[in-house]
N, C-alpha and C. Protein backbone atom coordinates (compact mmCIF):
# COMPACT_ATOMS: atom_id res chain seq x y z
N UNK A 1 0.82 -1.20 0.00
CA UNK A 1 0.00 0.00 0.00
C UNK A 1 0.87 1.27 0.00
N UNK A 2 1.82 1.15 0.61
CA UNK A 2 2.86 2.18 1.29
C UNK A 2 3.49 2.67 -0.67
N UNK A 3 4.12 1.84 -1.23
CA UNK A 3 4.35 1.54 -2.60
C UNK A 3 3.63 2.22 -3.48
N UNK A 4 1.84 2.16 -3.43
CA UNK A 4 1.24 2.40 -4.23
C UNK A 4 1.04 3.90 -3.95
N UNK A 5 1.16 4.36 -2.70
CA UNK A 5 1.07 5.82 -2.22
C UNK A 5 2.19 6.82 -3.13
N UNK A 6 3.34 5.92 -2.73
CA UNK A 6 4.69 6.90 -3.11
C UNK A 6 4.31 6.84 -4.99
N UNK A 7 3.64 5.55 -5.31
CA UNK A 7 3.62 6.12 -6.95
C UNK A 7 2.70 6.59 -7.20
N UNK A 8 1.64 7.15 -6.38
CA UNK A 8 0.85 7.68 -6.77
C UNK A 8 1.40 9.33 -6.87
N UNK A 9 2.04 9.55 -5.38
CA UNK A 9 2.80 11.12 -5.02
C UNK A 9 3.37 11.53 -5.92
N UNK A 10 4.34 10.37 -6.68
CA UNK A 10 5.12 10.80 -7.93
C UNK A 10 4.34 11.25 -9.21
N UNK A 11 3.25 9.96 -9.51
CA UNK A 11 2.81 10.66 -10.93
C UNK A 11 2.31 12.45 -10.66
N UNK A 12 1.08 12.65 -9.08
CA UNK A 12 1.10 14.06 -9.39
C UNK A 12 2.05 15.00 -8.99
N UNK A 13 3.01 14.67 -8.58
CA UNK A 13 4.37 15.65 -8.77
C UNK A 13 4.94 16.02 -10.37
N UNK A 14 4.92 14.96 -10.93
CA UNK A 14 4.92 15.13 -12.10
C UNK A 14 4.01 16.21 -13.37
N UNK A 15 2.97 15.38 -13.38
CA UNK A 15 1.46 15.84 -13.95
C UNK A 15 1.21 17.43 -13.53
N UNK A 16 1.52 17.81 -12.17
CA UNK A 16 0.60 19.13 -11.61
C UNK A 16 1.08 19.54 -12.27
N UNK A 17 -0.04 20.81 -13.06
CA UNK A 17 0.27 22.36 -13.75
C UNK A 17 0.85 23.11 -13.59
N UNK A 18 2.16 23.41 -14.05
CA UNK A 18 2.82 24.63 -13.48
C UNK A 18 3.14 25.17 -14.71
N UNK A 19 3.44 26.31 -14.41
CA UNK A 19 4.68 27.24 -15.85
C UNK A 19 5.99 27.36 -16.05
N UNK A 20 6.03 26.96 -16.66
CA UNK A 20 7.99 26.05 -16.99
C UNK A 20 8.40 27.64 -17.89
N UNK A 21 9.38 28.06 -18.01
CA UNK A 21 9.88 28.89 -18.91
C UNK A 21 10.97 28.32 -19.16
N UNK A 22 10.80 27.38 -19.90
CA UNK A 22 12.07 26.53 -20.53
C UNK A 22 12.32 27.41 -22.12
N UNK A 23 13.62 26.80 -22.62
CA UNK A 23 13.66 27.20 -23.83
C UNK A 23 13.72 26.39 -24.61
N UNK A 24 13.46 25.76 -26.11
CA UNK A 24 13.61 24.80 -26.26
C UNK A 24 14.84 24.97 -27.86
N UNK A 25 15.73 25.64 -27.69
CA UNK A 25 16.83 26.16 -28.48
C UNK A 25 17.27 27.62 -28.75
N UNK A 26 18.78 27.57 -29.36
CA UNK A 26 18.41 29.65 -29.52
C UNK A 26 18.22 29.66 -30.76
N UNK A 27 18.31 30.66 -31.01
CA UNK A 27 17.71 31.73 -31.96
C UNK A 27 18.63 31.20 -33.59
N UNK A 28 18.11 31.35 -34.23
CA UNK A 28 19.18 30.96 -35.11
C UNK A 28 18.69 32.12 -36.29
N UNK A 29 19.51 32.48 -37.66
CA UNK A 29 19.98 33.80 -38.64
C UNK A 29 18.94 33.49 -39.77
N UNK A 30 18.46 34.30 -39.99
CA UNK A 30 17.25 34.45 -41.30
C UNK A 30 18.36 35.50 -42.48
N UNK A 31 18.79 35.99 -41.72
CA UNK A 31 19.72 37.30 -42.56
C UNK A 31 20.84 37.54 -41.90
N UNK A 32 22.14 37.22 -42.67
CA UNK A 32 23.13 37.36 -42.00
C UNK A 32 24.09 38.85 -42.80
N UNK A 33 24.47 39.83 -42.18
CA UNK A 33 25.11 41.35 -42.78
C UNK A 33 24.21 41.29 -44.22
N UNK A 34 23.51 41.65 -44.29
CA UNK A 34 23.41 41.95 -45.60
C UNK A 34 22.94 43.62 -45.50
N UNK A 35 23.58 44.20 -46.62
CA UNK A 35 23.45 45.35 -46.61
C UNK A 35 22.54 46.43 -47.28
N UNK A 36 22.01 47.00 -46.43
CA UNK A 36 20.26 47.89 -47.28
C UNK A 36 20.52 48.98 -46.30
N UNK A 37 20.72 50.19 -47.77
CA UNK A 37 21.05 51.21 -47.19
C UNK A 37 22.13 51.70 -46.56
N UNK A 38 22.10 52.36 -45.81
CA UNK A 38 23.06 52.69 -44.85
C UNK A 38 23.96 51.90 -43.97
N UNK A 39 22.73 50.58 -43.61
CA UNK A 39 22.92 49.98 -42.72
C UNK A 39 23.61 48.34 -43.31
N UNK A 40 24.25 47.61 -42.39
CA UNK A 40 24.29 46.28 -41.98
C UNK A 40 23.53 45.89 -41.32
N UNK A 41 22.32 44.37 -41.88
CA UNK A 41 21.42 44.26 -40.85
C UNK A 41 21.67 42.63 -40.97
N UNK A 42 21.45 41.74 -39.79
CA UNK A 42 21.09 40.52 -39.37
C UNK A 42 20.06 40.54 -38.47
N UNK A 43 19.16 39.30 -39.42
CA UNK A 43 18.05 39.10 -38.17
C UNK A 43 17.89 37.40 -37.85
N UNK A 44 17.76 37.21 -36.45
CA UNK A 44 18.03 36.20 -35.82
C UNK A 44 16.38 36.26 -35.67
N UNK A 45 15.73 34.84 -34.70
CA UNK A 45 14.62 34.58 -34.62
C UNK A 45 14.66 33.30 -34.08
N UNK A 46 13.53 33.10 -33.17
CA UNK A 46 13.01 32.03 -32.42
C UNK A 46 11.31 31.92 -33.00
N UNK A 47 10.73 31.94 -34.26
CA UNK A 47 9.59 31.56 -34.35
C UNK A 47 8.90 30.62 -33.78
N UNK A 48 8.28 30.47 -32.53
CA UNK A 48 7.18 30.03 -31.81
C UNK A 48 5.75 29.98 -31.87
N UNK A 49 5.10 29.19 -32.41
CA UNK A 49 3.63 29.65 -32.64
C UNK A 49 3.00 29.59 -31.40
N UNK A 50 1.84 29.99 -30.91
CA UNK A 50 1.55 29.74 -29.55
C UNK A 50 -0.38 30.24 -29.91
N UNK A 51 -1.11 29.48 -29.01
CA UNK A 51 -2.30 29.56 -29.38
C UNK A 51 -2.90 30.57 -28.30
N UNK A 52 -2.29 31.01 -27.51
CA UNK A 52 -2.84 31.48 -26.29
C UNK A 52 -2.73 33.04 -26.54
N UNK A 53 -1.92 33.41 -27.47
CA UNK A 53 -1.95 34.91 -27.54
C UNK A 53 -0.53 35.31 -27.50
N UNK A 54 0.44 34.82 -26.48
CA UNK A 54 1.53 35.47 -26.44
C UNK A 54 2.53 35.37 -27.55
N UNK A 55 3.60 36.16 -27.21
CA UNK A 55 4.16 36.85 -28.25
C UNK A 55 5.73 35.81 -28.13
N UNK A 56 5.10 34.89 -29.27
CA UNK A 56 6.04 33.79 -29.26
C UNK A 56 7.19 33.76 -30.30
N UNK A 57 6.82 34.47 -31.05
CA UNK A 57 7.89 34.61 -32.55
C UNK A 57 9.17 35.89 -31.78
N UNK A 58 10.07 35.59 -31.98
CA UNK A 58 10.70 36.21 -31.43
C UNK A 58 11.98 36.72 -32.25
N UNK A 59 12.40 38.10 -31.95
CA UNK A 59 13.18 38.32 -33.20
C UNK A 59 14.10 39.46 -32.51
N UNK A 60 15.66 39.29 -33.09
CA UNK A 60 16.66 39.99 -32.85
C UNK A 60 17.35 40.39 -33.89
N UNK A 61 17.38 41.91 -33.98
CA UNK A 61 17.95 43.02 -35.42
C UNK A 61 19.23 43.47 -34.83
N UNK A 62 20.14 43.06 -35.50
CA UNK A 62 21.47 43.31 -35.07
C UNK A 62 21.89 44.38 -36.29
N UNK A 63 22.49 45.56 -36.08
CA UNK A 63 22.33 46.93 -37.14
C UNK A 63 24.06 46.95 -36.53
N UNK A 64 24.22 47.74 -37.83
CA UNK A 64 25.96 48.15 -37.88
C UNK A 64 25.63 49.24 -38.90
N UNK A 65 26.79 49.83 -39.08
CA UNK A 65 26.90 50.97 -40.45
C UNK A 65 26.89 50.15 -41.25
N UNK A 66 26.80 50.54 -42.78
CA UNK A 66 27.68 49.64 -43.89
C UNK A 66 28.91 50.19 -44.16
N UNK A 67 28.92 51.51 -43.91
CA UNK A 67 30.41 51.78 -44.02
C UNK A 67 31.50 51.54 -42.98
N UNK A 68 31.38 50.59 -42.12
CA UNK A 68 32.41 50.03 -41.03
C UNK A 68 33.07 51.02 -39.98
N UNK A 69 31.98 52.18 -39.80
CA UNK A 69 32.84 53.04 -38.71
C UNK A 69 31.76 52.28 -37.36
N UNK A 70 32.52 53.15 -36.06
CA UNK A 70 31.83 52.16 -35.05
C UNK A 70 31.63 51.91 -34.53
N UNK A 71 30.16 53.00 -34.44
CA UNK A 71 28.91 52.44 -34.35
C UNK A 71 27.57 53.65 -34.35
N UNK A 72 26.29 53.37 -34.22
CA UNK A 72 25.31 54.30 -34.92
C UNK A 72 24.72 55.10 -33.49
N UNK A 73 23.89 56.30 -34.47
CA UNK A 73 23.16 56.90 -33.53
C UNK A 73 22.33 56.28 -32.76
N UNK A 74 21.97 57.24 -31.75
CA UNK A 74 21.19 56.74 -30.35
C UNK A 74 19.69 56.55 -31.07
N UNK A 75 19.12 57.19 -32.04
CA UNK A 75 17.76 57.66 -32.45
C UNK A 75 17.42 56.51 -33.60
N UNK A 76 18.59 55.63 -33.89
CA UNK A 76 18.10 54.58 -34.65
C UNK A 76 17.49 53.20 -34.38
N UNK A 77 16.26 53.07 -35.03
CA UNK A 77 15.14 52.28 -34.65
C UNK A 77 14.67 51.17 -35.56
N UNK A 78 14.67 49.98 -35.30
CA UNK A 78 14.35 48.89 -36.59
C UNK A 78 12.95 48.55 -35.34
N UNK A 79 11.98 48.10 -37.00
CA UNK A 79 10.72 47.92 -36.40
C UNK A 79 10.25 46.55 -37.32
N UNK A 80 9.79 45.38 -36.36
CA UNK A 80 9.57 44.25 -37.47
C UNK A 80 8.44 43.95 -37.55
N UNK A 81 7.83 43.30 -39.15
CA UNK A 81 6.69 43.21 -39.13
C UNK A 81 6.60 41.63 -39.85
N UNK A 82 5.38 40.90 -39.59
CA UNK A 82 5.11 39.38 -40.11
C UNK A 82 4.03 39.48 -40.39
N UNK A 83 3.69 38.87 -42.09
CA UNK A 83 2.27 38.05 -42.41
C UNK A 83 2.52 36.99 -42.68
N UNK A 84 1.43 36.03 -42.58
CA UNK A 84 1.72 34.84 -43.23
C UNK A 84 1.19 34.67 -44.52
N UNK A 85 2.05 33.72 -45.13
CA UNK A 85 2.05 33.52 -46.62
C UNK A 85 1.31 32.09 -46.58
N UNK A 86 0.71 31.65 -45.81
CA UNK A 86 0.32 30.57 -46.51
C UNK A 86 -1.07 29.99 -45.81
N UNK A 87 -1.91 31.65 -45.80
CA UNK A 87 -3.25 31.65 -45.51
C UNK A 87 -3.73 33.20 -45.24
N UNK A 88 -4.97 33.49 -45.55
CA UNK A 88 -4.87 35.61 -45.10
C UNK A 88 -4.54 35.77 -43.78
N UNK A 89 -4.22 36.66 -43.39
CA UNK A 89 -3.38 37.15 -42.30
C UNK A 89 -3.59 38.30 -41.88
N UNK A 90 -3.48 39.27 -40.98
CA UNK A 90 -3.45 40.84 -41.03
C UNK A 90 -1.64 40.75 -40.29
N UNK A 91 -0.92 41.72 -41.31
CA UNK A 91 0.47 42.13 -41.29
C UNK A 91 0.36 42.50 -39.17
N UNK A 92 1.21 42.17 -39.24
CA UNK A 92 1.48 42.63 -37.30
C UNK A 92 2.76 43.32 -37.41
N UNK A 93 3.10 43.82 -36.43
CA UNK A 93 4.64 45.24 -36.30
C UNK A 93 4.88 45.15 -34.86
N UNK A 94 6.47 45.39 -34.58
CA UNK A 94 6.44 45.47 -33.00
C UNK A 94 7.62 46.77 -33.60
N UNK A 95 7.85 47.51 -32.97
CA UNK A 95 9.36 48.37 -32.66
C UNK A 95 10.29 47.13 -32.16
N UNK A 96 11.20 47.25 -32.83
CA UNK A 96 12.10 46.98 -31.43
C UNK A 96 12.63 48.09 -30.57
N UNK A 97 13.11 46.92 -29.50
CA UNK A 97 13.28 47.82 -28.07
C UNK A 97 15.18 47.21 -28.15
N UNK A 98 16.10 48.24 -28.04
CA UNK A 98 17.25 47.87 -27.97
C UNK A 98 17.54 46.67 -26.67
N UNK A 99 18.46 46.24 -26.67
CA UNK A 99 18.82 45.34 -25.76
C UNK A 99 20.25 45.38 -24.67
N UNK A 100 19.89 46.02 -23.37
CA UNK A 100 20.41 46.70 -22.58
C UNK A 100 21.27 47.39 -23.11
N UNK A 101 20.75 48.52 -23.43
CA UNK A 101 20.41 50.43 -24.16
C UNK A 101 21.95 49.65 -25.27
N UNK A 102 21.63 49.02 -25.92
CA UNK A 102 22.58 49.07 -27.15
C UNK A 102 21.52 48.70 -28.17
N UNK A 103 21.65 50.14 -29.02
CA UNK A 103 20.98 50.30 -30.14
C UNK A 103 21.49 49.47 -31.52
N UNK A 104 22.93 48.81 -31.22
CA UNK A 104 23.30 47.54 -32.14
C UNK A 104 21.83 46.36 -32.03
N UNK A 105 21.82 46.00 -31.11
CA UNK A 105 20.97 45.23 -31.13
C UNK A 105 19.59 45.47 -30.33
N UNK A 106 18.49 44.54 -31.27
CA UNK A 106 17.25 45.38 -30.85
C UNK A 106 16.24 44.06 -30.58
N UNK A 107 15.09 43.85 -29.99
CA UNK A 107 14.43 42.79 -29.81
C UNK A 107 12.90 43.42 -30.04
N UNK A 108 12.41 42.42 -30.85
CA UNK A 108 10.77 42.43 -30.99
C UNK A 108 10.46 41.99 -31.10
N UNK A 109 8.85 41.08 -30.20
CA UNK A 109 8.24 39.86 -29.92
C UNK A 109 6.98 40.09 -30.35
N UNK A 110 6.50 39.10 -31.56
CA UNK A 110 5.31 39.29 -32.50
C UNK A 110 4.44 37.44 -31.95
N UNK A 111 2.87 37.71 -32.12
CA UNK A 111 2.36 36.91 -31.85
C UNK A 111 2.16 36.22 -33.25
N UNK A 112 2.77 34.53 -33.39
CA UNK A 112 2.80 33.61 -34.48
C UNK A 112 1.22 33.06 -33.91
N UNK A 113 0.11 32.99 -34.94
CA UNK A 113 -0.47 32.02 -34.32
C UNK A 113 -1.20 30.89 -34.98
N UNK A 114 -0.30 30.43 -35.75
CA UNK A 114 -0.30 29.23 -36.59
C UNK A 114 0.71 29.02 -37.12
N UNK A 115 1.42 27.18 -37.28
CA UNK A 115 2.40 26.69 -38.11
C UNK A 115 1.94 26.88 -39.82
N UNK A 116 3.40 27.63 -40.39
CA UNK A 116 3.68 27.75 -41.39
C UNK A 116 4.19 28.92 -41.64
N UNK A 117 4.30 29.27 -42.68
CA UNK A 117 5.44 30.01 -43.80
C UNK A 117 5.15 31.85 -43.20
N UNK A 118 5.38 32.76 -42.58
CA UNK A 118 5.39 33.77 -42.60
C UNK A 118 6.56 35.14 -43.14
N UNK A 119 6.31 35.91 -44.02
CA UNK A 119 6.84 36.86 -44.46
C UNK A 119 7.28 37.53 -43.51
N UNK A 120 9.07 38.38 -42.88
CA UNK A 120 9.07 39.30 -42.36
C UNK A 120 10.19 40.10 -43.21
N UNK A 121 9.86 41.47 -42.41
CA UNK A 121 10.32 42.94 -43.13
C UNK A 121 10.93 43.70 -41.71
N UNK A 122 11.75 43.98 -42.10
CA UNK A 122 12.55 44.53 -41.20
C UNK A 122 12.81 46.34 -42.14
N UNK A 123 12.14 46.89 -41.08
CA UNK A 123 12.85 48.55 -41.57
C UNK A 123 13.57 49.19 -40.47
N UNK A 124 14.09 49.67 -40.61
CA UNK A 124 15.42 50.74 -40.10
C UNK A 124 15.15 52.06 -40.55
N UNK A 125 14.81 52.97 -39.45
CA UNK A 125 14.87 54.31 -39.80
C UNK A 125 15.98 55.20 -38.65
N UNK A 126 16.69 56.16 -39.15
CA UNK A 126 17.70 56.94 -38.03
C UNK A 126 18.12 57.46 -39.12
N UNK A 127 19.58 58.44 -38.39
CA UNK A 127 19.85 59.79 -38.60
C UNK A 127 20.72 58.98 -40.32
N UNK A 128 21.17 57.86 -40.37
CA UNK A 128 21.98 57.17 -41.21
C UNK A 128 20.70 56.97 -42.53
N UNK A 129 19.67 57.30 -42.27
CA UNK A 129 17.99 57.14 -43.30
C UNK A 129 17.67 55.72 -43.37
N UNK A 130 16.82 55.59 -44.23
CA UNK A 130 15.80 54.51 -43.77
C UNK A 130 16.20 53.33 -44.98
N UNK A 131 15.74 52.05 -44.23
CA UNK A 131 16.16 50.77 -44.65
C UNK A 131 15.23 49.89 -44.82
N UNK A 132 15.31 48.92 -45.38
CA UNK A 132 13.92 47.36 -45.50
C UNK A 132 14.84 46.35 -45.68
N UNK A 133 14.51 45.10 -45.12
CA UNK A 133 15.15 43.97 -45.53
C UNK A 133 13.89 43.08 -45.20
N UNK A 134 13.99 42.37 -46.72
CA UNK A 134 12.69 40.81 -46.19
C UNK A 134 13.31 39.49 -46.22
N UNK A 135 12.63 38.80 -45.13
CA UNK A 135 12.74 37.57 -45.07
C UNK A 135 11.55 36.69 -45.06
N UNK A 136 12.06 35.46 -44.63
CA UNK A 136 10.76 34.21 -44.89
C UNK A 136 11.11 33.22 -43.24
N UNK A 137 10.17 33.09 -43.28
CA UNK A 137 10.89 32.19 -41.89
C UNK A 137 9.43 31.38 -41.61
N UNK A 138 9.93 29.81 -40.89
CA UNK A 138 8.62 28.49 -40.57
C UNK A 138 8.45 28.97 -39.09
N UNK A 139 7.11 29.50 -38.92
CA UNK A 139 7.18 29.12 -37.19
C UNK A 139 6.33 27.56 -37.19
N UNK A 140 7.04 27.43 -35.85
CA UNK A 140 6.32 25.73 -35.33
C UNK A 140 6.14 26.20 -34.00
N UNK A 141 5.49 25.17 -33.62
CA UNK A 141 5.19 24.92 -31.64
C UNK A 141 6.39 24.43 -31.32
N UNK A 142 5.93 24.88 -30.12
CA UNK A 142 7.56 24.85 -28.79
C UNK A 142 7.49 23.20 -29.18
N UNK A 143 8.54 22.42 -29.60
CA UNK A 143 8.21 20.58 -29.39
C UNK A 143 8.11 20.05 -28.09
N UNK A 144 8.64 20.92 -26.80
CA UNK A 144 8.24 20.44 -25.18
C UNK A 144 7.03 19.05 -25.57
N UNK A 145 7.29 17.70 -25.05
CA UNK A 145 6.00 17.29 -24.79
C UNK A 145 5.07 17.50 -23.84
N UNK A 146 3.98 17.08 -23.69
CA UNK A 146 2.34 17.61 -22.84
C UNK A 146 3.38 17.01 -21.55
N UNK A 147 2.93 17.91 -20.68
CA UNK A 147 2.85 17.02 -19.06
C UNK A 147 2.32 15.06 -18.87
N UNK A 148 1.33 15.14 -19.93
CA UNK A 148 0.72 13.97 -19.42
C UNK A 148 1.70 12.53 -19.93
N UNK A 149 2.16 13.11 -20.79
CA UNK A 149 3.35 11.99 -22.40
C UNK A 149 4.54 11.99 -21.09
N UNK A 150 4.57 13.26 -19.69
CA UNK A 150 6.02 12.41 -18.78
C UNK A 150 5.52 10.95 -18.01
N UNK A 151 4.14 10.68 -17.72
CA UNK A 151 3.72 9.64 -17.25
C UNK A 151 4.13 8.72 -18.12
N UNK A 152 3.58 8.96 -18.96
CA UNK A 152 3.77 7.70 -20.32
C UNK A 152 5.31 7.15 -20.62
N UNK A 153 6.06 8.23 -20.46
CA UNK A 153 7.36 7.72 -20.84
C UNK A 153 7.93 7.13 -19.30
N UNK A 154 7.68 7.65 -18.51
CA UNK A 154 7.89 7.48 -16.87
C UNK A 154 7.20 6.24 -16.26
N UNK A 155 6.19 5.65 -16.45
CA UNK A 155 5.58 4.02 -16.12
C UNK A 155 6.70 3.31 -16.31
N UNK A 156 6.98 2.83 -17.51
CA UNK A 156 7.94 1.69 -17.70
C UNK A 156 9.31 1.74 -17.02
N UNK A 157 9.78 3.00 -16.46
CA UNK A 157 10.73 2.69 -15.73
C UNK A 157 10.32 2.24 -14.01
N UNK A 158 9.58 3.52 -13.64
CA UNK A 158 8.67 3.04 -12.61
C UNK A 158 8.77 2.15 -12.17
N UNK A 159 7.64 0.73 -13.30
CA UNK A 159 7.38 -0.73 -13.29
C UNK A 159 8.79 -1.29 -13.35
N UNK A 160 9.78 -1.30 -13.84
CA UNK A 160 10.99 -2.09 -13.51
C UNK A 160 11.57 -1.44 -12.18
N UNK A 161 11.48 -0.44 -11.99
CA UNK A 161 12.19 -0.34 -10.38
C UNK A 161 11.56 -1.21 -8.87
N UNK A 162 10.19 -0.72 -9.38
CA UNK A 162 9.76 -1.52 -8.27
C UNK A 162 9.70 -2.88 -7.91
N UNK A 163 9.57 -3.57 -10.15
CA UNK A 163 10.20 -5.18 -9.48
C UNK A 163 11.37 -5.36 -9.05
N UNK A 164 11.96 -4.54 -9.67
CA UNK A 164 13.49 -4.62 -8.90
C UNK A 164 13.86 -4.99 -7.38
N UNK A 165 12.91 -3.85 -6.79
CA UNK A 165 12.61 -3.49 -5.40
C UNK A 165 12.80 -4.95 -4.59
N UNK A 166 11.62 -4.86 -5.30
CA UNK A 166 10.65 -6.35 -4.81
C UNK A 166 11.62 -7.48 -4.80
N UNK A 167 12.00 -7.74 -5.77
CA UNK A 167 13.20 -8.53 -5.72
C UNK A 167 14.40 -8.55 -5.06
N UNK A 168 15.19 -7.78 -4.48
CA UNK A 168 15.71 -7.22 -3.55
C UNK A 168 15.23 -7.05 -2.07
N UNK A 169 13.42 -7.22 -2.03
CA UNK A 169 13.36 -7.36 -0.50
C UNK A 169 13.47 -9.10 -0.25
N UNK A 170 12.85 -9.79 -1.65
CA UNK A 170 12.82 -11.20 -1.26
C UNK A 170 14.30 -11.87 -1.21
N UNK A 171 15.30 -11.38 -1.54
CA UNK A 171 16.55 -11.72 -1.66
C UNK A 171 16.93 -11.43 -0.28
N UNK A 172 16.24 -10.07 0.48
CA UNK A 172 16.79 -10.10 1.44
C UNK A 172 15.99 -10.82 2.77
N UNK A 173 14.60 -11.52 2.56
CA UNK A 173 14.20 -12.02 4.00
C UNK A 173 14.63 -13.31 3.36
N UNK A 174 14.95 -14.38 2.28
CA UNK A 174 15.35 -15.51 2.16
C UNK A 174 16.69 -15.46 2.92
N UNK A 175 17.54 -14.42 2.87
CA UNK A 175 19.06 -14.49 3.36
C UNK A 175 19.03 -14.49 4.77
């Protein structure tokens, strides 16, 4: 009985609902220096689709001059925008917000909310004038499995420990 308690404690230790802020990889380059305008731009991205609303597509504008001096005004601003291409959509935009006050790099978190193919545009406006760069990028779901798939994978070890157990107590009142 004692046995069946502790596996019971475990599965809902397991199972209970909580909010994990795991990551499930980084960011990887849609655009690496390519040059528009004034500027050098790379854009990095974590496309996340997420059904709940939040702002799962995630995107980092890394800006340089193109002429290699170094580095840009305070007043320069890249702002990104996504539709999807492979159903109607309404275009979405975030600013980015630099990333601890370095205007090299900038972050803006757009809500994906469906797998597949979305269009993004990256513009750059500052004292250096204004820029566009497009890309294409797949968002998918976080692959995390459900809470409930750790039971599933978690039984079968479970079930061999405890015969184990078991076997090990009868080994030890025969001795």
């Amino acid at each position: 009985m004692r046995t069946l308690a502790a596996a019971l404690l475990l599965v809902l230790t397991v199972t209970w609902p909580c909010s994990v802020a795991a990551h499930n990889g980084p960011p990887f380059p849609i655009v690496s220096d390519r040059i528009a305008g004034s500027y050098r731009v790379s854009i990095w991205t974590d496309p996340d689709t997420t059904d709940d609303g939040a702002p799962g597509g995630q995107f980092w504008v890394r800006l340089a001059p193109a002429s290699g001096d170094a580095g840009l005004p305070g007043q320069t601003r890249a702002t990104v925008a996504i539709r999807p291409l492979d159903r109607a959509g309404a275009e979405q935009r975030a600013m980015g917000a630099p990333v601890r006050e370095d205007v090299t790099n900038q972050f803006a978190a757009l809500v994906m909310d469906h797998e597949g193919r979305f269009a993004v545009q990256v513009t750059v406006e500052g004292p250096l004038g204004a820029a566009a760069v497009d890309a294409e990028v797949d968002a998918t779901y976080d692959l995390r499995p459900a809470p409930y798939l750790m039971v599933v994978y978690l039984v079968p070890f479970l079930l061999v420990g405890l015969l184990w157990g078991r076997q090990l107590m009868k080994r030890r009142k025969a001795a």
